[in-house]
PDB file of N, CA and C in Angstrom:
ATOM      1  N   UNK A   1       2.810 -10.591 -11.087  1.00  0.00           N
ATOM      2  CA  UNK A   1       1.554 -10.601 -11.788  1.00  0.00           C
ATOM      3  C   UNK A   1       1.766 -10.627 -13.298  1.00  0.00           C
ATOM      4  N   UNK A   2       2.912 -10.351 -13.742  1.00  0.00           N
ATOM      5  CA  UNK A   2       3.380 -10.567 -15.451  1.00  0.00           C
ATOM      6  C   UNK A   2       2.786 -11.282 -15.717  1.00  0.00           C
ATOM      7  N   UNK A   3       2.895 -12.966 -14.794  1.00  0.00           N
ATOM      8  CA  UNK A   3       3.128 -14.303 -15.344  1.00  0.00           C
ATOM      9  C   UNK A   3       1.313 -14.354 -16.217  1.00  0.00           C
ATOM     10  N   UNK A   4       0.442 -13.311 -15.183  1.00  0.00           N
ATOM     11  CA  UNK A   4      -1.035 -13.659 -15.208  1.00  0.00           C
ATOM     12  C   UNK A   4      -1.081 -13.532 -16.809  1.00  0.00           C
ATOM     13  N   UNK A   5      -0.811 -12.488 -17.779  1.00  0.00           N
ATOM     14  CA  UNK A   5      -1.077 -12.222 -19.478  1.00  0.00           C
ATOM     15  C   UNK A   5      -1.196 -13.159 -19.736  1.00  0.00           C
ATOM     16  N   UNK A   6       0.055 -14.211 -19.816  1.00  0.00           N
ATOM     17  CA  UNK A   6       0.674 -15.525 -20.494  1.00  0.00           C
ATOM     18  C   UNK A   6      -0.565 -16.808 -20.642  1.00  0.00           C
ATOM     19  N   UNK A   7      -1.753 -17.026 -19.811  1.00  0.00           N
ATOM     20  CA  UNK A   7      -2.626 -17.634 -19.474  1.00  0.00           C
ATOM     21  C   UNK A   7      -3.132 -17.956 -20.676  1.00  0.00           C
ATOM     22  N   UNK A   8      -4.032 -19.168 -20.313  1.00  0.00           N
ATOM     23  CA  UNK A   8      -5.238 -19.107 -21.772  1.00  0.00           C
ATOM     24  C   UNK A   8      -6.443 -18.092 -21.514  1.00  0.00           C
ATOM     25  N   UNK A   9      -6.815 -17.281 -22.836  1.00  0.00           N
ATOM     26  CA  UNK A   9      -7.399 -16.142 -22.566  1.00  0.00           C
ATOM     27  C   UNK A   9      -9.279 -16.365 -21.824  1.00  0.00           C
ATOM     28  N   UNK A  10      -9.407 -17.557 -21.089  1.00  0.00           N
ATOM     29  CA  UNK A  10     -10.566 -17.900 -20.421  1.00  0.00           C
ATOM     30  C   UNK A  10      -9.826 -18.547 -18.741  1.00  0.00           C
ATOM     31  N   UNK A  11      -8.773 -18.133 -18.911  1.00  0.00           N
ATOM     32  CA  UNK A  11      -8.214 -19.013 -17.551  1.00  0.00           C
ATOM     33  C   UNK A  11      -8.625 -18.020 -16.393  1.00  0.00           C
ATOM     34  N   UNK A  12      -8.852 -18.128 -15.067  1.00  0.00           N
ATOM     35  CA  UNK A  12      -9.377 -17.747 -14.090  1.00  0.00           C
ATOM     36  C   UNK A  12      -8.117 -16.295 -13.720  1.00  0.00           C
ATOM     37  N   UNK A  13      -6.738 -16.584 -13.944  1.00  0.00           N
ATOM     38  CA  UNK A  13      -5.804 -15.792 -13.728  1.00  0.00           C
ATOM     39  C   UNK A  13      -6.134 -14.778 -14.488  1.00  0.00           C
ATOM     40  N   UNK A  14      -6.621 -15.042 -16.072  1.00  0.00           N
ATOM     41  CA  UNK A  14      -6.521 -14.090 -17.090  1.00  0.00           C
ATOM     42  C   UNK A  14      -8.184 -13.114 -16.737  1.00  0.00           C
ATOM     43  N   UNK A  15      -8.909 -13.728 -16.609  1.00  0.00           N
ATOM     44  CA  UNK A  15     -10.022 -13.025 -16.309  1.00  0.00           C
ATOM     45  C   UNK A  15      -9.886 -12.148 -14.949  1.00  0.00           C
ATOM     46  N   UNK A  16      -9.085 -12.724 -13.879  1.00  0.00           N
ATOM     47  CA  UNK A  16      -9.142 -11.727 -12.734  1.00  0.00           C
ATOM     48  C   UNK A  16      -8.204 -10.967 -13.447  1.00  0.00           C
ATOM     49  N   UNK A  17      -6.874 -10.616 -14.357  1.00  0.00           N
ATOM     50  CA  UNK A  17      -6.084  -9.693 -14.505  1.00  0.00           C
ATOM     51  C   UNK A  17      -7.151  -8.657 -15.498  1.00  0.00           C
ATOM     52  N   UNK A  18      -7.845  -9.020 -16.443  1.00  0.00           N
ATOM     53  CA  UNK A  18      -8.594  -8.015 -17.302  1.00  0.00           C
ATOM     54  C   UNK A  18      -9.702  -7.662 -16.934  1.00  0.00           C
ATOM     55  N   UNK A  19     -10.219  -8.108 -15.518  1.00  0.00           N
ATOM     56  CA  UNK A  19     -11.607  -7.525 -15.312  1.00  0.00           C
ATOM     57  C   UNK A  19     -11.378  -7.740 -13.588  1.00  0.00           C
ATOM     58  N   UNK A  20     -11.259  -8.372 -12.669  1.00  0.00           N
ATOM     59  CA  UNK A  20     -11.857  -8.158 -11.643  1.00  0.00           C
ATOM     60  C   UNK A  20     -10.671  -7.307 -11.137  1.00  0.00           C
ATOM     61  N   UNK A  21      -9.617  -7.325 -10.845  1.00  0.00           N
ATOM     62  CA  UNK A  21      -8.423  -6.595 -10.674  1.00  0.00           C
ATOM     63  C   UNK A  21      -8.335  -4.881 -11.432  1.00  0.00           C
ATOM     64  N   UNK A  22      -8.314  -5.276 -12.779  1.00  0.00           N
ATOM     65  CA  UNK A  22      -8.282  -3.879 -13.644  1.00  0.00           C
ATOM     66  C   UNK A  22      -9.636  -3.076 -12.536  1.00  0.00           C
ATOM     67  N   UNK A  23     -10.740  -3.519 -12.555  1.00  0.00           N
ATOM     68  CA  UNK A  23     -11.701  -2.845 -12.080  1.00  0.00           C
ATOM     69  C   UNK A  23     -11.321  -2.160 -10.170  1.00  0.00           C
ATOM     70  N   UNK A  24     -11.184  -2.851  -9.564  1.00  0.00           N
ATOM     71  CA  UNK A  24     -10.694  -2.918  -8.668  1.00  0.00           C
ATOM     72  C   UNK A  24      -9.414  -1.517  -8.224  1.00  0.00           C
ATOM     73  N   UNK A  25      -8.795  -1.412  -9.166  1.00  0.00           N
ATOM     74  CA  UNK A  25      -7.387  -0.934  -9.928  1.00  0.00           C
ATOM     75  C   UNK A  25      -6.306  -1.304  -8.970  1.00  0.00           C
ATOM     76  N   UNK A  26      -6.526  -2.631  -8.718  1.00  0.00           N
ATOM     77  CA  UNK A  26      -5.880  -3.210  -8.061  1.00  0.00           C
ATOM     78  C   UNK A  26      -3.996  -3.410  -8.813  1.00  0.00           C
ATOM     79  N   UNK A  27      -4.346  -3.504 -10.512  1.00  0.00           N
ATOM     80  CA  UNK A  27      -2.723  -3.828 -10.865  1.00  0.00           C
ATOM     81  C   UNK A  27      -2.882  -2.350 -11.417  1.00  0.00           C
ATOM     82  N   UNK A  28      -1.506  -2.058 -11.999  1.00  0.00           N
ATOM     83  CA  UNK A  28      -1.257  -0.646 -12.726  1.00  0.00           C
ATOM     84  C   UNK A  28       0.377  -1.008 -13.250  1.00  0.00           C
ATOM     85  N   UNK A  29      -0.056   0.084 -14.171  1.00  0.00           N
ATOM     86  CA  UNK A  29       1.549  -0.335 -14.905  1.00  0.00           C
ATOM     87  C   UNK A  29       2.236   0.361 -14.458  1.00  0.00           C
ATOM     88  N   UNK A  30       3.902   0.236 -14.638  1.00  0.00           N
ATOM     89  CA  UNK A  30       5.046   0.545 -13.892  1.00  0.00           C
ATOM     90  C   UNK A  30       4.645   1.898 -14.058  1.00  0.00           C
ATOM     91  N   UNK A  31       4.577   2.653 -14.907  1.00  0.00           N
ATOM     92  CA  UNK A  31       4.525   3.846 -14.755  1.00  0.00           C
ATOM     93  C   UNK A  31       3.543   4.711 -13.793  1.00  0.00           C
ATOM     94  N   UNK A  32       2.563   4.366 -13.679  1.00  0.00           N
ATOM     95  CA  UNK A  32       1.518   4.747 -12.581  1.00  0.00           C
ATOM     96  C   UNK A  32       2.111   4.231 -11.382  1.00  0.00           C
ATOM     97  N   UNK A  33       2.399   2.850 -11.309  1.00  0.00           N
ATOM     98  CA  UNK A  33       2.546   2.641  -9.947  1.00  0.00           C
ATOM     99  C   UNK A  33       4.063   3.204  -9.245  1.00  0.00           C
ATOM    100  N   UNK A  34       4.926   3.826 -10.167  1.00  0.00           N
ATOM    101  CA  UNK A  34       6.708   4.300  -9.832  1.00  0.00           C
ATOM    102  C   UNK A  34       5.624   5.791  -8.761  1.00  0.00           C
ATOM    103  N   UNK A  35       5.227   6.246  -9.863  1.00  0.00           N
ATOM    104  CA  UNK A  35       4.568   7.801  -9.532  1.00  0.00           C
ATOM    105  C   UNK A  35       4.336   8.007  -8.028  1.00  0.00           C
ATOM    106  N   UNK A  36       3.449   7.116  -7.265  1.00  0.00           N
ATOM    107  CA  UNK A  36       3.228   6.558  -5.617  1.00  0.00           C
ATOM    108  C   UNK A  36       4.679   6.905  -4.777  1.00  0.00           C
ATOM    109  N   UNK A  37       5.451   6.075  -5.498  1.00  0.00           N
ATOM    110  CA  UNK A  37       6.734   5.811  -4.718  1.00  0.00           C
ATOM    111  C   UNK A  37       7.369   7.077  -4.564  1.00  0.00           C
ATOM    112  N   UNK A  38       6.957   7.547  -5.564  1.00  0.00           N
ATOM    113  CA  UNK A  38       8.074   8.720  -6.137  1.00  0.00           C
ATOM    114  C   UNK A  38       7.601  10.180  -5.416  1.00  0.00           C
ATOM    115  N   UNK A  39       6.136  10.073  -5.114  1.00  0.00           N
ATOM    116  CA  UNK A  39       5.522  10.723  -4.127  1.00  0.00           C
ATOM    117  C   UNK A  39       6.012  10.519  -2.936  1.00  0.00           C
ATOM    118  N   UNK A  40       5.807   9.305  -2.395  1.00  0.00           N
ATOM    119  CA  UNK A  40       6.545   9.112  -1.299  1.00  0.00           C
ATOM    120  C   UNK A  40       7.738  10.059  -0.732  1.00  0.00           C
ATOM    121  N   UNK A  41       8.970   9.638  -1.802  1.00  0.00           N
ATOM    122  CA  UNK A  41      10.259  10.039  -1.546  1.00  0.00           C
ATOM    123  C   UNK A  41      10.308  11.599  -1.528  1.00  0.00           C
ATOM    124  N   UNK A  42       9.486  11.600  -2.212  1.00  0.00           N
ATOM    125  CA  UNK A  42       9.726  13.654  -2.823  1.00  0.00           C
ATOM    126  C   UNK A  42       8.870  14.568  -1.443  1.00  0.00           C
ATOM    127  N   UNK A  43       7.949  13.500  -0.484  1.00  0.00           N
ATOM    128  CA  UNK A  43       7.272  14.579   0.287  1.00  0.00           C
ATOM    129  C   UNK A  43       8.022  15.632   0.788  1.00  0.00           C
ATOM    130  N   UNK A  44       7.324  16.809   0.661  1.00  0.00           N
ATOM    131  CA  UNK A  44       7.908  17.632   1.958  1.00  0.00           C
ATOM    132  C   UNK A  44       8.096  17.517   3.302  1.00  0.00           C
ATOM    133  N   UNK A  45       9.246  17.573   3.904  1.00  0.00           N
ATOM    134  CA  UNK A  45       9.293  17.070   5.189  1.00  0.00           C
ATOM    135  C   UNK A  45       8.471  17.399   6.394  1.00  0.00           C
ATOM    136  N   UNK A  46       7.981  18.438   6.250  1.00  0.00           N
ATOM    137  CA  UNK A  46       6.582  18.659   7.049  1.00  0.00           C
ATOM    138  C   UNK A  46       5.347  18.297   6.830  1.00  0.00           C
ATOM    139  N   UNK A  47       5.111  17.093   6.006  1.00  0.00           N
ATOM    140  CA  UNK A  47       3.903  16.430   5.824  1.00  0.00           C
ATOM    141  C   UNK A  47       4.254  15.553   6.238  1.00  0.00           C
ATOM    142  N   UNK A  48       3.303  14.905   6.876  1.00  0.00           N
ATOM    143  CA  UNK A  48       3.259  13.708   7.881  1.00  0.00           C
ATOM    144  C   UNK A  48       2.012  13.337   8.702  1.00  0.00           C
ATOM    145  N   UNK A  49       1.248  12.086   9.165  1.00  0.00           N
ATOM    146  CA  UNK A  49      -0.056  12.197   9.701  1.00  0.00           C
ATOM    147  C   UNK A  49      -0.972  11.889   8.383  1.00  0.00           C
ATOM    148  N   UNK A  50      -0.155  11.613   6.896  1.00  0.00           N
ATOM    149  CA  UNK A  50      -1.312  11.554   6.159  1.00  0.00           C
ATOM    150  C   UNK A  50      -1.148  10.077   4.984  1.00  0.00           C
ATOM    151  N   UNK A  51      -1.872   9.306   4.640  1.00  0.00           N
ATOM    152  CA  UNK A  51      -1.580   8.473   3.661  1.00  0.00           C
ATOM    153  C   UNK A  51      -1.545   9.296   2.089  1.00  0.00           C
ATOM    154  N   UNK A  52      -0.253   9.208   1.364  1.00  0.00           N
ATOM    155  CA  UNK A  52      -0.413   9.559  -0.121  1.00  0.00           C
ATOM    156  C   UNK A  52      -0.592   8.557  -0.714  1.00  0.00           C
ATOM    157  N   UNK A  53      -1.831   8.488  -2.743  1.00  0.00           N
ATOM    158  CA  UNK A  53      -1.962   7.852  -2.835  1.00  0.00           C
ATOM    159  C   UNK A  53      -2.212   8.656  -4.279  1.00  0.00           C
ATOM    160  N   UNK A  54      -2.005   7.886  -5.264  1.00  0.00           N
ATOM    161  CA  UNK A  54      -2.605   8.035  -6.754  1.00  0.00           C
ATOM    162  C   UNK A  54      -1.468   8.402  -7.436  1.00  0.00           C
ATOM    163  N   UNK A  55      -0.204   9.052  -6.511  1.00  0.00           N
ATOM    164  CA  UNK A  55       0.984   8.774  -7.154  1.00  0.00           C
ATOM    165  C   UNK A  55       1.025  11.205  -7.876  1.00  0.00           C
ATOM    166  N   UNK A  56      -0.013  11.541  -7.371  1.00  0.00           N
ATOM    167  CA  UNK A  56      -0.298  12.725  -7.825  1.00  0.00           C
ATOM    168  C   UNK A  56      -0.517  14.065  -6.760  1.00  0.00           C
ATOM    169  N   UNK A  57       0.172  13.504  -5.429  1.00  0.00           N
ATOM    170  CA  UNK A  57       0.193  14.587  -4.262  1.00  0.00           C
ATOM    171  C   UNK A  57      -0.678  14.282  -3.525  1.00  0.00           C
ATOM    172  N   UNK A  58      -2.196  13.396  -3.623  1.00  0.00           N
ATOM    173  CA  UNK A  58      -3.260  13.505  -2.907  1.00  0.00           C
ATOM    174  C   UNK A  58      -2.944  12.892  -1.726  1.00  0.00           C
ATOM    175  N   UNK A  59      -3.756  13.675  -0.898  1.00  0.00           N
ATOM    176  CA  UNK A  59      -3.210  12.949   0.513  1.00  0.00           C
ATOM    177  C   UNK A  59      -5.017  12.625   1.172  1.00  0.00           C
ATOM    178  N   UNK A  60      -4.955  11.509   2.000  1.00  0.00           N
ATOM    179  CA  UNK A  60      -6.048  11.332   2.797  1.00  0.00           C
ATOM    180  C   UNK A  60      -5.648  11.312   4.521  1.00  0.00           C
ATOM    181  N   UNK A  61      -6.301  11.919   5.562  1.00  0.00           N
ATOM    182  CA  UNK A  61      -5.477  12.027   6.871  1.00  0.00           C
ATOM    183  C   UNK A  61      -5.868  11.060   7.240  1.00  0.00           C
ATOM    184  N   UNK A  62      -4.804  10.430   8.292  1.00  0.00           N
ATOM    185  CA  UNK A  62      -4.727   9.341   9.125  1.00  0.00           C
ATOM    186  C   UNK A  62      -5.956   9.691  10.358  1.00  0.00           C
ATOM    187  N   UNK A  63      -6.282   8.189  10.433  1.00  0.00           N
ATOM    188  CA  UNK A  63      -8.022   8.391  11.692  1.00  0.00           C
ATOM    189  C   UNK A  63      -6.838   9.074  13.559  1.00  0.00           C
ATOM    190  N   UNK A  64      -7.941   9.365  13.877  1.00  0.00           N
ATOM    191  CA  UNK A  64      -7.655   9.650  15.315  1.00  0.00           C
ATOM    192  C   UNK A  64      -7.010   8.526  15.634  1.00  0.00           C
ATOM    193  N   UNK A  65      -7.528   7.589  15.800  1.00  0.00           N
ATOM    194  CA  UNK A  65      -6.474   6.427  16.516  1.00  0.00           C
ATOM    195  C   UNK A  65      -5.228   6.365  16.154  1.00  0.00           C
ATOM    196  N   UNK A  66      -4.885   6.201  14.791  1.00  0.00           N
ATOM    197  CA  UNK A  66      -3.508   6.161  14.231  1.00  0.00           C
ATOM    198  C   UNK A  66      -2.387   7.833  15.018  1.00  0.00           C
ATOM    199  N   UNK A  67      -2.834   8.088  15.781  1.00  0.00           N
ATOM    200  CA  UNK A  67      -2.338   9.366  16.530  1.00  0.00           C
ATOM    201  C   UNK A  67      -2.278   9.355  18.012  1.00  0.00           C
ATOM    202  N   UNK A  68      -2.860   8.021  18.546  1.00  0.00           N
ATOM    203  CA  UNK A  68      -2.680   7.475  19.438  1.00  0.00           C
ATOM    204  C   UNK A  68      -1.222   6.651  20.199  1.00  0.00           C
ATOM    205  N   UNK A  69      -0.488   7.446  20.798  1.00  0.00           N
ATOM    206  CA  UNK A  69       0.760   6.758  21.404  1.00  0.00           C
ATOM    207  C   UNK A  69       0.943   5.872  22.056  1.00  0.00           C
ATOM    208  N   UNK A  70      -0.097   5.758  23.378  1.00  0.00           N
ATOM    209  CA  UNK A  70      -0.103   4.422  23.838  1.00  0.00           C
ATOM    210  C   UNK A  70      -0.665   3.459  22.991  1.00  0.00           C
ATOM    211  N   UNK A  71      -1.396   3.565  22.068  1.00  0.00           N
ATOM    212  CA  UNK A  71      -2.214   2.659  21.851  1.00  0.00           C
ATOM    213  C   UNK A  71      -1.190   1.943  20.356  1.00  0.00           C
ATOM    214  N   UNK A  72       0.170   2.721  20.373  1.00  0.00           N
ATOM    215  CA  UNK A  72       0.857   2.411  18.794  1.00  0.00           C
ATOM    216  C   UNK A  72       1.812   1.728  19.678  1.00  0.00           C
ATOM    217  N   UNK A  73       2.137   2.387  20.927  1.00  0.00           N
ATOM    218  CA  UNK A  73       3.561   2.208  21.696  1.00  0.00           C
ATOM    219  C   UNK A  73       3.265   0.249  21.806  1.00  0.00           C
ATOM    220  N   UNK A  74       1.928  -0.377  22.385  1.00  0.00           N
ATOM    221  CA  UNK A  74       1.829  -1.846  23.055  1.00  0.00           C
ATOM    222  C   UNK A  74       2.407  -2.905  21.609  1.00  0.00           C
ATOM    223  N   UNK A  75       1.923  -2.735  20.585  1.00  0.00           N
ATOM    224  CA  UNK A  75       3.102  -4.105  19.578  1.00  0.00           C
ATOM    225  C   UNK A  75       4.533  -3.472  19.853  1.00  0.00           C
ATOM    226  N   UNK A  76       4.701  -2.578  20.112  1.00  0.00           N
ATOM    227  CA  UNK A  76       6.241  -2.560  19.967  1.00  0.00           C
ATOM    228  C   UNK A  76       6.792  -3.443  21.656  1.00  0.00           C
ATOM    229  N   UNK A  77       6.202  -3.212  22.467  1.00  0.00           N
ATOM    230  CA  UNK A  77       6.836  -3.272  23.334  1.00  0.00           C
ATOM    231  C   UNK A  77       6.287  -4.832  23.363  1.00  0.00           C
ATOM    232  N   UNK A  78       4.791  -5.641  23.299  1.00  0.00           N
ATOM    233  CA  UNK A  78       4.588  -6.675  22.926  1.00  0.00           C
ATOM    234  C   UNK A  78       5.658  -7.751  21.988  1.00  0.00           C
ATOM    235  N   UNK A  79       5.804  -7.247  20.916  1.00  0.00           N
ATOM    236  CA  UNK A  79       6.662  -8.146  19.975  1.00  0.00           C
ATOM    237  C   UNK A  79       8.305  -7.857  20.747  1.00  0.00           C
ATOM    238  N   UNK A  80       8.584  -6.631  21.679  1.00  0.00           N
ATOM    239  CA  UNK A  80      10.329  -7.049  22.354  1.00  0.00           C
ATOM    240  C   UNK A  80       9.937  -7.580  23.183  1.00  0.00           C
ATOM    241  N   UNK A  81       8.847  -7.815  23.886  1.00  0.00           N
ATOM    242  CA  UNK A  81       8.674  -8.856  25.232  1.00  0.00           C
ATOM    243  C   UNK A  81       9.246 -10.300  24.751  1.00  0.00           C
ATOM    244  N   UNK A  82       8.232 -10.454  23.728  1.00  0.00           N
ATOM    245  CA  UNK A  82       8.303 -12.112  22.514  1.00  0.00           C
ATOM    246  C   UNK A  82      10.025 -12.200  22.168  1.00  0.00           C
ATOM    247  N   UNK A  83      10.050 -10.856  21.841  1.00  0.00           N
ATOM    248  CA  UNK A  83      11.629 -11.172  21.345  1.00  0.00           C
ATOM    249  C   UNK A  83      12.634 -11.998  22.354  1.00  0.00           C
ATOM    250  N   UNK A  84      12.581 -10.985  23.704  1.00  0.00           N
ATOM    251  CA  UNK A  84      13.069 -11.233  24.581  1.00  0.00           C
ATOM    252  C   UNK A  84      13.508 -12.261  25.656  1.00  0.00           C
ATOM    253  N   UNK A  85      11.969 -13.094  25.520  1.00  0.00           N
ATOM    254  CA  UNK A  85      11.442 -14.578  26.242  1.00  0.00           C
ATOM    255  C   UNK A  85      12.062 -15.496  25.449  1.00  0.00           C
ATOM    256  N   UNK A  86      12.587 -15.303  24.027  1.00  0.00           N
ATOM    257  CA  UNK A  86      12.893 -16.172  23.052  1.00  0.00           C
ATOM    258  C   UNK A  86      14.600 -16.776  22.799  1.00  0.00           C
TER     259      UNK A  86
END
């Protein structure tokens, strides 16, 4: 997304990077977006079941379904069937 700045400042790239995106907060600079990752890596190992996000500890819990075994177990065993036939 660098390349998007470089644009002419009415080009469709440059307007989605300073307004529909920024709004969105769809891009973020390295520093906000390392923070996420860095959450990631640092969880405590007894958290789990939850999406982190903002790069600042917050966690949102995963829906009932996503806690569902059979219902996570069928792509796995779907995509080694595919594998398998192949």
């Amino acid at each position: 997304m660098k390349e998007l700045g470089t644009c002419a400042p009415y080009s469709l790239p440059t307007i989605l990077e300073n307004g529909v995106l920024k709004l969105l907060s769809l891009l973020q600079s390295p520093k906000k977006g390392i923070s996420s990752v860095l959450d990631a890596a640092l969880v405590q190992p007894d958290i789990s079941g939850v999406y982190l996000f903002s790069g600042k500890g917050r966690t949102i819990n995963s829906s009932a379904l996503s806690h569902n075994s059979k219902l996570a177990h069928e792509p796995w065993t779907t995509s080694y069937n595919l594998f398998m036939q192949s």
